[in-house]
Protein backbone atom coordinates (compact mmCIF):
# COMPACT_ATOMS: atom_id res chain seq x y z
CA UNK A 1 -41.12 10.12 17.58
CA UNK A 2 -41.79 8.08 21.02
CA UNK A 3 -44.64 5.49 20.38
CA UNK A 4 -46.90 5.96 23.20
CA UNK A 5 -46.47 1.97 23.98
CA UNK A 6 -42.56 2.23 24.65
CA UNK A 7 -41.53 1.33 28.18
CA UNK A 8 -40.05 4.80 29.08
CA UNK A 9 -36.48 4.93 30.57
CA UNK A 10 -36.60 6.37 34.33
CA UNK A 11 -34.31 7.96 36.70
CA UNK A 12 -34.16 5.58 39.89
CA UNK A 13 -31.65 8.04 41.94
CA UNK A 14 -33.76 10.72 41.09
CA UNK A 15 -37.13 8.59 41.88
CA UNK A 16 -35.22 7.87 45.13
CA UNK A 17 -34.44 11.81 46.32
CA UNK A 18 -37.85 12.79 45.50
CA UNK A 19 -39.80 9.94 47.22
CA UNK A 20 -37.44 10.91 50.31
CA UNK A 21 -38.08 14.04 49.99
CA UNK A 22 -41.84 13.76 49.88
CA UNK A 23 -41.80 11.56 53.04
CA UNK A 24 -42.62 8.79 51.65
CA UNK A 25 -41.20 5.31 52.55
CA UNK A 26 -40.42 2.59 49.65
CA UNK A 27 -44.14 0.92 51.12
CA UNK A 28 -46.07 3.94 50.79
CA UNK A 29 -45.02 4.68 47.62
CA UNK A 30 -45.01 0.96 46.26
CA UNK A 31 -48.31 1.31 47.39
CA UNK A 32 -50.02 4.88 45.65
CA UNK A 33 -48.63 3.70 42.19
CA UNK A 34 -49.85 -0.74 42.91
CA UNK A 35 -46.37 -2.18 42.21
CA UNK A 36 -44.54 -3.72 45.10
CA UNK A 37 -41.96 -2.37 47.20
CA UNK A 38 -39.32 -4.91 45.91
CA UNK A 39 -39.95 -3.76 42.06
CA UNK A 40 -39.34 -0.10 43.25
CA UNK A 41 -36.43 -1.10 45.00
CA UNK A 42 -35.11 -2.59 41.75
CA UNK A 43 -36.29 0.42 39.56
CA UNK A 44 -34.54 3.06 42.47
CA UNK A 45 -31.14 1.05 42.49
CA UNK A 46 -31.25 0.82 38.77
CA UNK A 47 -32.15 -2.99 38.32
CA UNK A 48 -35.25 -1.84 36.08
CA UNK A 49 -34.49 1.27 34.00
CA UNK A 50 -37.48 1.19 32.33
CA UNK A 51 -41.20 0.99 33.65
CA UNK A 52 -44.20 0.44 31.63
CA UNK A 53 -46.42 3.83 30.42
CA UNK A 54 -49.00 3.50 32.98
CA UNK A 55 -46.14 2.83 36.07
CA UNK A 56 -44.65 6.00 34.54
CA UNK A 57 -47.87 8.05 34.41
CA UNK A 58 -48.85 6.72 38.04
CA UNK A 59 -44.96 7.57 39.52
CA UNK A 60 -46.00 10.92 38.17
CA UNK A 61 -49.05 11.22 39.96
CA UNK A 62 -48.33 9.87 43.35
CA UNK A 63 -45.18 12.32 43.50
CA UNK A 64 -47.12 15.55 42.60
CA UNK A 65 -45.05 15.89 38.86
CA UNK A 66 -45.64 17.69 36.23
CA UNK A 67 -42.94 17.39 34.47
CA UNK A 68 -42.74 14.41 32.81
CA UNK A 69 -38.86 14.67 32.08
CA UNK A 70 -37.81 15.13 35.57
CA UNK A 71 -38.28 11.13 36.21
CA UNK A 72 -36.33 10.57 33.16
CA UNK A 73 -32.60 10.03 33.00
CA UNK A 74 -30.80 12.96 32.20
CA UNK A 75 -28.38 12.83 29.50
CA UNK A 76 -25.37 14.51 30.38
CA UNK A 77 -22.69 12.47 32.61
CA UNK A 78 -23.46 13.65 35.75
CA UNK A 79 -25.39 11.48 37.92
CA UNK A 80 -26.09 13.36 41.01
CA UNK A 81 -30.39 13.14 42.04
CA UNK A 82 -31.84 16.42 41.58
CA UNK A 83 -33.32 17.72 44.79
């Protein structure tokens, strides 16, 4: 069981493709979720594979997700972004 205080692991390539694909710059997004665009740099390039619940929960509503497992690193070996 995940404790709902654990700093959940996040996909940065995949936070990358989808932020691209949405349009959005680093600065826009930085700015929806209120962390700066340096710290998303470092969580996109893999720097900071973890974020804190509420960074998660506020990726997932500034990209339009649902699915909370698509911003999570996937656990096979292949480490192509999903599109």
């Amino acid at each position: 069981m995940v404790h709902q205080y654990a700093s959940p692991a996040v996909d940065g390539p995949r936070i990358r493709a989808l932020r691209i694909q949405s349009g959005l710059s680093v600065t826009d997004l930085a700015r929806r979720i209120g962390i700066t665009p340096q710290y998303l740099s470092q969580i996109e390039n893999k720097h900071r594979p973890t974020v804190s619940p509420q960074t998660f929960a506020k990726f997932l509503a500034a990209m339009g997700v649902e699915d909370r497992e698509i911003l999570k690193p996937s656990t096979s070996s292949d480490d192509r972004p999903a599109a």
